[in-house]
PDB file of N, CA and C in Angstrom:
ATOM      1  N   UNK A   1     -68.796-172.108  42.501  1.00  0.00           N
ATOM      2  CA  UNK A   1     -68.688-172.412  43.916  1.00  0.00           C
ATOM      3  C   UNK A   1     -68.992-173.904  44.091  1.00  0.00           C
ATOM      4  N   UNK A   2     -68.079-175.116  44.549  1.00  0.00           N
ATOM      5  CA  UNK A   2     -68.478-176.201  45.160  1.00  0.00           C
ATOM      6  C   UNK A   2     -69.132-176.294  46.048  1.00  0.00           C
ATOM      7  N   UNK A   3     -69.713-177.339  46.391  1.00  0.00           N
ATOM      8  CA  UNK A   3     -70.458-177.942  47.187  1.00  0.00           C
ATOM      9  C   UNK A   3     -69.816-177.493  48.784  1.00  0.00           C
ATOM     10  N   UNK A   4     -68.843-177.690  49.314  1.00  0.00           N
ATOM     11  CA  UNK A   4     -68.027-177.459  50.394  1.00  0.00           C
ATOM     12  C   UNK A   4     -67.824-176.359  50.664  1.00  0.00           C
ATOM     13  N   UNK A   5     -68.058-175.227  49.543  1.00  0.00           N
ATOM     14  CA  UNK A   5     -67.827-173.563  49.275  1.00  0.00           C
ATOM     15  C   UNK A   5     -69.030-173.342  49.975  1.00  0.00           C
ATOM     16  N   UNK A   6     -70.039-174.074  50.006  1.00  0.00           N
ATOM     17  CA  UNK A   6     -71.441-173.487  49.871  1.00  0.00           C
ATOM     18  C   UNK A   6     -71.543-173.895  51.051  1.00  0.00           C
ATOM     19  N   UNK A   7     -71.499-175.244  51.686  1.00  0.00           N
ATOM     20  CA  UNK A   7     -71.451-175.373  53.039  1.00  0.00           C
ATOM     21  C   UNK A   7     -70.878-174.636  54.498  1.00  0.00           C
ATOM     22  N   UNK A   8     -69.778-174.194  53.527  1.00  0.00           N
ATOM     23  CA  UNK A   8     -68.841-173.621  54.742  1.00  0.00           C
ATOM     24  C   UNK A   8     -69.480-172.274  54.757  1.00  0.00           C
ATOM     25  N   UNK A   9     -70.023-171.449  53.935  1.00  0.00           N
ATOM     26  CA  UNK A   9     -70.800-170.429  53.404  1.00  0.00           C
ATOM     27  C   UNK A   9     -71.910-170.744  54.648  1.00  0.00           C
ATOM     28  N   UNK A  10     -72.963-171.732  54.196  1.00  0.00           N
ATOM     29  CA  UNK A  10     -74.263-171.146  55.016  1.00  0.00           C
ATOM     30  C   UNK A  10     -74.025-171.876  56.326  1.00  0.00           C
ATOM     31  N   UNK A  11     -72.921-172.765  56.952  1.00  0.00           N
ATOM     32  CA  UNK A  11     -72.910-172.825  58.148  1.00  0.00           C
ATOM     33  C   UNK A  11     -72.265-171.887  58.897  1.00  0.00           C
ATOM     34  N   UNK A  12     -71.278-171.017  58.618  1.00  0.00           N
ATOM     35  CA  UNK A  12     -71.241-169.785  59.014  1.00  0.00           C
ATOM     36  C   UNK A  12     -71.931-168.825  59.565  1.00  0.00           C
ATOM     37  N   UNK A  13     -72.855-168.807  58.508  1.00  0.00           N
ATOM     38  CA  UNK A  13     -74.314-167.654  58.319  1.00  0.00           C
ATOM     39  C   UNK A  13     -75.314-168.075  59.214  1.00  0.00           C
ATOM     40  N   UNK A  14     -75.705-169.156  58.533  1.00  0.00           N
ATOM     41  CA  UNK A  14     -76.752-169.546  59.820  1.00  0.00           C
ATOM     42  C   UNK A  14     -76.180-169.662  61.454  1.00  0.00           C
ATOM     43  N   UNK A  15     -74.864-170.357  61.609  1.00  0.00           N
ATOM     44  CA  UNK A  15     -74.588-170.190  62.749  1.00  0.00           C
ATOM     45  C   UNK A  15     -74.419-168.701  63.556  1.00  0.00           C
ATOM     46  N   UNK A  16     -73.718-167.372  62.337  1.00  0.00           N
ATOM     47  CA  UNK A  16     -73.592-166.043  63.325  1.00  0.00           C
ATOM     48  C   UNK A  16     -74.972-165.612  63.553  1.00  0.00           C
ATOM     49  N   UNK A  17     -76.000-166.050  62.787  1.00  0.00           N
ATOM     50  CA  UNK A  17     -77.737-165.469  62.885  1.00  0.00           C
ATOM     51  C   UNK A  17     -77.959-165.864  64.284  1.00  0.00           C
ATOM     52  N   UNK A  18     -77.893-167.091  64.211  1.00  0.00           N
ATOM     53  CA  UNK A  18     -78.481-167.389  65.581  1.00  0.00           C
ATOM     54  C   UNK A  18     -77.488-167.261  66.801  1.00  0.00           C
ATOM     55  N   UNK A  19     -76.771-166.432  66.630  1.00  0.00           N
ATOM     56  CA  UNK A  19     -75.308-166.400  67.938  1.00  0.00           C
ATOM     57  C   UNK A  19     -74.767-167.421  68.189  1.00  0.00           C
ATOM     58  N   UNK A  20     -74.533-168.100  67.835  1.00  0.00           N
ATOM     59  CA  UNK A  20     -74.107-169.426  68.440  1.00  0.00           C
ATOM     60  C   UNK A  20     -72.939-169.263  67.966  1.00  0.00           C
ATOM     61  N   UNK A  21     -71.886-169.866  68.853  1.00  0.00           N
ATOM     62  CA  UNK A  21     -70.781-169.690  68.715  1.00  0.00           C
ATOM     63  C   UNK A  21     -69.477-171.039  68.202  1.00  0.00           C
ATOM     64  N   UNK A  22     -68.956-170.912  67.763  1.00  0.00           N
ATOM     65  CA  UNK A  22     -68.505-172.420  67.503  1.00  0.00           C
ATOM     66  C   UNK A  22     -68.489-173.637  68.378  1.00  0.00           C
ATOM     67  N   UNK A  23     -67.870-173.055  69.554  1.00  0.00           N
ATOM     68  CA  UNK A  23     -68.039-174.277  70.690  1.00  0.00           C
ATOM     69  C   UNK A  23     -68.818-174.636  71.314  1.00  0.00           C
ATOM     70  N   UNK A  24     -70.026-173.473  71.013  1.00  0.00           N
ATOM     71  CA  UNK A  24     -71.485-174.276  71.596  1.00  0.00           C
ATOM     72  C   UNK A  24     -71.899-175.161  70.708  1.00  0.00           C
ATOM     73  N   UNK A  25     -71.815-174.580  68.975  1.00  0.00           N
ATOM     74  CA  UNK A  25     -72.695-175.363  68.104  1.00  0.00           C
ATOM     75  C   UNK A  25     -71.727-176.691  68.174  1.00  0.00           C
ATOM     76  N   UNK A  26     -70.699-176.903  68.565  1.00  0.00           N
ATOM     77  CA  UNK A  26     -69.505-178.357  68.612  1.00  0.00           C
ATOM     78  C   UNK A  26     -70.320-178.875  69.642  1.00  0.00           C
ATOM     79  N   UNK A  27     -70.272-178.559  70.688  1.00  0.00           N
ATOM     80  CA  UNK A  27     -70.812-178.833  72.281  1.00  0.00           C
ATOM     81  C   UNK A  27     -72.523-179.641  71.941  1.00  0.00           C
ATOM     82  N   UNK A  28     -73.203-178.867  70.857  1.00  0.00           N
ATOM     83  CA  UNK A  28     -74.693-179.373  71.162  1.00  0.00           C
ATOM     84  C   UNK A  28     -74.795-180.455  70.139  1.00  0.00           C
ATOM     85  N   UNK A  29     -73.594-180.429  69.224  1.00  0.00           N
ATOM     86  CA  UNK A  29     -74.074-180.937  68.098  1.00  0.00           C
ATOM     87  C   UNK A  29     -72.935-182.901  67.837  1.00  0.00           C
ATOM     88  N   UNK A  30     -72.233-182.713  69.110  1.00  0.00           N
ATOM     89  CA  UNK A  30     -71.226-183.625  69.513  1.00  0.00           C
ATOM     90  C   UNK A  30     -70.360-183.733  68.826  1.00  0.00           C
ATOM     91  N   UNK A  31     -69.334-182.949  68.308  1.00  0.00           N
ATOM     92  CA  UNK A  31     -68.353-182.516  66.734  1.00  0.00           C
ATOM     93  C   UNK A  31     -67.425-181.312  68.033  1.00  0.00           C
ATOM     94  N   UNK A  32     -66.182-181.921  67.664  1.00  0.00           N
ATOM     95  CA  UNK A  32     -65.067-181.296  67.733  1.00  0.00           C
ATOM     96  C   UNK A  32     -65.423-179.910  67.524  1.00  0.00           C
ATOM     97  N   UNK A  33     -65.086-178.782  68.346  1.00  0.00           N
ATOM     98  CA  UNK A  33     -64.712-177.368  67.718  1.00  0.00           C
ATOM     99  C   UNK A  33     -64.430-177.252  66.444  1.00  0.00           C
ATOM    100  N   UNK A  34     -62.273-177.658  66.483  1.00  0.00           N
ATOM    101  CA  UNK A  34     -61.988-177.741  65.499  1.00  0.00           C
ATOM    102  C   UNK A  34     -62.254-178.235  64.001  1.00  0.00           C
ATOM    103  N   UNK A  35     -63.431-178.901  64.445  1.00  0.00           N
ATOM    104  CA  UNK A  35     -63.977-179.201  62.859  1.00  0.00           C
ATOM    105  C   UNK A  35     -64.871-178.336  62.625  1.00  0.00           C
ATOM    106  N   UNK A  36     -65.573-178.022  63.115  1.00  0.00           N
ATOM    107  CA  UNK A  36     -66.416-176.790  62.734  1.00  0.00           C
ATOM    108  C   UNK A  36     -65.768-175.883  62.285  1.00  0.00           C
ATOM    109  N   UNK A  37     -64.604-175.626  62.865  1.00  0.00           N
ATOM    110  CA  UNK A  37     -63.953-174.256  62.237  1.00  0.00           C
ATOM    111  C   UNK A  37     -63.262-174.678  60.846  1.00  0.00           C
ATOM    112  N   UNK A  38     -63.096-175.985  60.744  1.00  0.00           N
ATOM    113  CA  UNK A  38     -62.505-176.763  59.767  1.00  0.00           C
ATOM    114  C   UNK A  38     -63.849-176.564  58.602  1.00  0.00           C
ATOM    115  N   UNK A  39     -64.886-177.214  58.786  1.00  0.00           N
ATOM    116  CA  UNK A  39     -65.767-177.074  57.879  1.00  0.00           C
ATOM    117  C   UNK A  39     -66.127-175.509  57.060  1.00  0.00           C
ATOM    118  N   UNK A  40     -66.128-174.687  58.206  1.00  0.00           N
ATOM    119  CA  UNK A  40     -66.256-173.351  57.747  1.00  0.00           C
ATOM    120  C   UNK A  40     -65.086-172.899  56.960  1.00  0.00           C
ATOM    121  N   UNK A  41     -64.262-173.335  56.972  1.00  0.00           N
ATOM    122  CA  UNK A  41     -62.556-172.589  56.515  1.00  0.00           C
ATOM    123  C   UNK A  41     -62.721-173.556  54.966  1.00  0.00           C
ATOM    124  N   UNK A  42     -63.419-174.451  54.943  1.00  0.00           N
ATOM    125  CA  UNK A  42     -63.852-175.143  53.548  1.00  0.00           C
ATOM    126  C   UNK A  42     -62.701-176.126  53.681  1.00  0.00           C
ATOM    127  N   UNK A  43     -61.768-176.608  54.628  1.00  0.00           N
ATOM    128  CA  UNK A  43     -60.557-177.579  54.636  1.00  0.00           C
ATOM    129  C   UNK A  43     -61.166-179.052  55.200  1.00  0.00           C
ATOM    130  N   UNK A  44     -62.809-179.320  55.264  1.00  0.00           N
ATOM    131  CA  UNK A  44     -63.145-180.692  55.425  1.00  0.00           C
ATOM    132  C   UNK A  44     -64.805-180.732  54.510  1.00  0.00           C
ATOM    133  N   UNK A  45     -64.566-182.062  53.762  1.00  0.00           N
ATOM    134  CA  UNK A  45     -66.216-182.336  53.833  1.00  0.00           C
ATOM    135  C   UNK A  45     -66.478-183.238  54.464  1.00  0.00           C
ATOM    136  N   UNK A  46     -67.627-182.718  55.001  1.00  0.00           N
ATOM    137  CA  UNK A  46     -68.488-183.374  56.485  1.00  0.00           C
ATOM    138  C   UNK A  46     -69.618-184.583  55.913  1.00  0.00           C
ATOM    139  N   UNK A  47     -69.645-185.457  56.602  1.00  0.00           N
ATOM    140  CA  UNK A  47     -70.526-186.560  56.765  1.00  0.00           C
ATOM    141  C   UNK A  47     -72.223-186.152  56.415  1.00  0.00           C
ATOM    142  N   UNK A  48     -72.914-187.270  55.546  1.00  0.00           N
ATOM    143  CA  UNK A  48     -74.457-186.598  55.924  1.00  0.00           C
ATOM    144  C   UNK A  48     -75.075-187.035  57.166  1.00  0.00           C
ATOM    145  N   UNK A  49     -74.433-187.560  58.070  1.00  0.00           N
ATOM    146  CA  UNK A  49     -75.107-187.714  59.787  1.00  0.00           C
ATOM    147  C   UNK A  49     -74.467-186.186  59.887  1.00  0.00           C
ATOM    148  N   UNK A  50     -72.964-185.789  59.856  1.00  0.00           N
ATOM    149  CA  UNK A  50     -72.586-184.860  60.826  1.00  0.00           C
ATOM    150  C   UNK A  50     -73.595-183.826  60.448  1.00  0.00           C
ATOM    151  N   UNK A  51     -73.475-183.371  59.451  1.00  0.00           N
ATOM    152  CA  UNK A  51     -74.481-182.556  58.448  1.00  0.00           C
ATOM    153  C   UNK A  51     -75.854-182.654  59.093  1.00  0.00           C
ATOM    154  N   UNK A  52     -77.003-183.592  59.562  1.00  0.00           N
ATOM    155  CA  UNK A  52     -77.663-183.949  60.190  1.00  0.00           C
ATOM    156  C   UNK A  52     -77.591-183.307  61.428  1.00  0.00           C
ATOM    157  N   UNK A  53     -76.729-183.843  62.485  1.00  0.00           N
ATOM    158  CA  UNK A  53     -76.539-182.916  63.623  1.00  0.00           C
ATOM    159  C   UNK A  53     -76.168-181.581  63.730  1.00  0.00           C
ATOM    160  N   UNK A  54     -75.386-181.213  62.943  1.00  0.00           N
ATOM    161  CA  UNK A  54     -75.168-179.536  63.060  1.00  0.00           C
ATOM    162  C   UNK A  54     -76.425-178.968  62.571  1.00  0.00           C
ATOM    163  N   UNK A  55     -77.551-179.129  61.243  1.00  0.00           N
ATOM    164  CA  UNK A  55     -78.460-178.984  61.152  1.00  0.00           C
ATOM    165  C   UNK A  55     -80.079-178.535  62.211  1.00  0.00           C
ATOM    166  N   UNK A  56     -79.790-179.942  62.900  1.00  0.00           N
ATOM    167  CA  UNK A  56     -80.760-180.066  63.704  1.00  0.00           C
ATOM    168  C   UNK A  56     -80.579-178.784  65.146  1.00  0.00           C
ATOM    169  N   UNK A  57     -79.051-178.487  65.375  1.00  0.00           N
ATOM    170  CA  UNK A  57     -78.640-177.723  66.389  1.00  0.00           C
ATOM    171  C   UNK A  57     -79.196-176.294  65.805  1.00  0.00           C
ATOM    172  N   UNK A  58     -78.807-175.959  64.340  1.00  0.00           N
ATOM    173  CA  UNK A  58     -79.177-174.642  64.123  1.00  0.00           C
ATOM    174  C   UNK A  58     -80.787-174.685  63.475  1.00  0.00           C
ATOM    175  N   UNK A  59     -81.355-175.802  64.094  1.00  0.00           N
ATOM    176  CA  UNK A  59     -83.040-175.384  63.606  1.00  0.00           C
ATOM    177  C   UNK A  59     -83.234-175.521  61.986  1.00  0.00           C
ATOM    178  N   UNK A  60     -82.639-176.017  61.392  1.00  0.00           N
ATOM    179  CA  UNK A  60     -82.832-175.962  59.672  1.00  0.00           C
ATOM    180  C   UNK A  60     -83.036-177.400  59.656  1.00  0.00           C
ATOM    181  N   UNK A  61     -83.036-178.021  58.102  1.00  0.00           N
ATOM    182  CA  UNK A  61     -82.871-179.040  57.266  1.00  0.00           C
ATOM    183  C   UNK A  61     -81.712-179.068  56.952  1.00  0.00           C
ATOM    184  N   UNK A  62     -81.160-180.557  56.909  1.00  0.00           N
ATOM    185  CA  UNK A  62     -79.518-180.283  56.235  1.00  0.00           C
ATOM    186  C   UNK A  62     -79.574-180.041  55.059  1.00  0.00           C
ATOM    187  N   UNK A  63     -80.602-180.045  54.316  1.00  0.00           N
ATOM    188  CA  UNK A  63     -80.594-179.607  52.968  1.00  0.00           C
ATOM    189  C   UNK A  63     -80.368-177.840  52.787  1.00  0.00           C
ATOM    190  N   UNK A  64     -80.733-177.443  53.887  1.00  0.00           N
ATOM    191  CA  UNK A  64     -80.283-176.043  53.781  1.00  0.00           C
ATOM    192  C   UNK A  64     -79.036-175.499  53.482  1.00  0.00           C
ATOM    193  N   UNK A  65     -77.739-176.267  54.341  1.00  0.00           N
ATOM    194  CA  UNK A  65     -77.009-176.251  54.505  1.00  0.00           C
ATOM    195  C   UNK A  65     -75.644-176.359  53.275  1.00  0.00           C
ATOM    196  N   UNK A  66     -76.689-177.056  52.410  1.00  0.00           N
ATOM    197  CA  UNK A  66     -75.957-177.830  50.947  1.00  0.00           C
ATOM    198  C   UNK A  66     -77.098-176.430  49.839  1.00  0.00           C
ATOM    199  N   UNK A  67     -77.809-175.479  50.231  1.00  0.00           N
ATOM    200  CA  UNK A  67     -78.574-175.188  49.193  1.00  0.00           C
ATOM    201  C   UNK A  67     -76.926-173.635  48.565  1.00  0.00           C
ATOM    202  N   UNK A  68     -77.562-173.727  47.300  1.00  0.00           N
ATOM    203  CA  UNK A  68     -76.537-172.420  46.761  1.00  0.00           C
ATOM    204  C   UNK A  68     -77.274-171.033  46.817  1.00  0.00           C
ATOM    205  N   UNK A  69     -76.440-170.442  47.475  1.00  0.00           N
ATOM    206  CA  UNK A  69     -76.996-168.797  47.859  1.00  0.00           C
ATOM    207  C   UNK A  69     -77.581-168.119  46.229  1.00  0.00           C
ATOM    208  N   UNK A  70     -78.782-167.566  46.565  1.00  0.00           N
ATOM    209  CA  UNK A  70     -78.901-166.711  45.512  1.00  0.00           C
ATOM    210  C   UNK A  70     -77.975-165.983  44.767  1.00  0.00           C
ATOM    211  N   UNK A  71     -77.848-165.748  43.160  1.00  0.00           N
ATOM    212  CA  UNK A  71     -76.783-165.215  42.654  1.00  0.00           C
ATOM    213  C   UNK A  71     -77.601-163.992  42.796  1.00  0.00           C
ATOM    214  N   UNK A  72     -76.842-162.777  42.902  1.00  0.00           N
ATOM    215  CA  UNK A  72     -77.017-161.588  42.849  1.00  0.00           C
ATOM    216  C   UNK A  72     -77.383-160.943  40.681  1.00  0.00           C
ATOM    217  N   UNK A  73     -78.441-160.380  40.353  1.00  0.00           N
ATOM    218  CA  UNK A  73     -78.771-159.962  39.282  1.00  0.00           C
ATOM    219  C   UNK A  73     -77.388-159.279  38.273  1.00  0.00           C
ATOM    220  N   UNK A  74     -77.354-159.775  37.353  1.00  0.00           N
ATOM    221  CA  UNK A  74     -76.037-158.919  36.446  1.00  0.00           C
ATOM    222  C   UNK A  74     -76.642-157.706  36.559  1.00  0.00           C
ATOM    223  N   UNK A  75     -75.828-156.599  36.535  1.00  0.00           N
ATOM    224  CA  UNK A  75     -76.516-155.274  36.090  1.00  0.00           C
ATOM    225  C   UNK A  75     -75.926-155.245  34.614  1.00  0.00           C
ATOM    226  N   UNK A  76     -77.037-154.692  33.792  1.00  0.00           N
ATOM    227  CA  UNK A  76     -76.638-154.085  32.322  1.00  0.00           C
ATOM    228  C   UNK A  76     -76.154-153.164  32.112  1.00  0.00           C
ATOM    229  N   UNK A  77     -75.022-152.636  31.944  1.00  0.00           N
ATOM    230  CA  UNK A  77     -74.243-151.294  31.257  1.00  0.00           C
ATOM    231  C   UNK A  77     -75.050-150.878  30.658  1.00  0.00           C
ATOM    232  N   UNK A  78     -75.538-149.407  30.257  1.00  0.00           N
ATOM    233  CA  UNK A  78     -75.817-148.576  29.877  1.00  0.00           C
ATOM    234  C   UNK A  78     -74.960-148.323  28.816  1.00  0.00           C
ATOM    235  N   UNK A  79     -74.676-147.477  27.678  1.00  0.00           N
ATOM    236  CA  UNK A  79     -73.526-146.667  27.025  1.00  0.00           C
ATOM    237  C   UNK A  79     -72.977-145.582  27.692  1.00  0.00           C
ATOM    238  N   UNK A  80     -74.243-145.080  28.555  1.00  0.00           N
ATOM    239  CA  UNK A  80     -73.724-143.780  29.365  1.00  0.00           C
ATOM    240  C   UNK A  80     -72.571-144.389  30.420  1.00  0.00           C
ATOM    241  N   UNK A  81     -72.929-145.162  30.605  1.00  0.00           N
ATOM    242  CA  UNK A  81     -71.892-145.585  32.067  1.00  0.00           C
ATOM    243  C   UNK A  81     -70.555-146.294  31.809  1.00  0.00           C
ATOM    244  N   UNK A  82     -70.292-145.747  29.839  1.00  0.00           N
ATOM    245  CA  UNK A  82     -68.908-146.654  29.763  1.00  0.00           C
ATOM    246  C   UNK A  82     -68.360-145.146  29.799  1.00  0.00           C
TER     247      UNK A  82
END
């Protein structure tokens, strides 16, 4: 997963947590709609000011925003389970 994978990933997330909706988080955060939906769709990388302001709107660090989601544990096959 890139960097931009991961962004568009937890600004999504964090944005549906807190309800916010695209054109508010555009509206509070002074960013076009359409880029927000742009950033989320993974078709822009964003500035570290813009990154900064969308941040600050959803209450995080922009470092949050850039962090990589936990990988989920491999499970081990068994023999029984082939």
């Amino acid at each position: 997963m890139d960097i931009r994978e991961i962004l568009a990933l937890n600004l999504r997330k964090l944005r549906r947590v807190r309800g916010i909706s695209q054109e508010e988080l555009a509206h509070r955060a002074k960013i076009d709609r359409t880029y927000i939906s742009s950033l989320e769709r993974n078709l822009y990388a964003a500035s570290i000011d813009v990154l900064d302001r969308i941040a600050r709107v959803l209450g995080v660090e922009a470092s949050d925003l850039l962090k990589r989601p936990p990988t989920a544990p491999k499970k081990h096959r068994s023999p029984a389970d082939s």
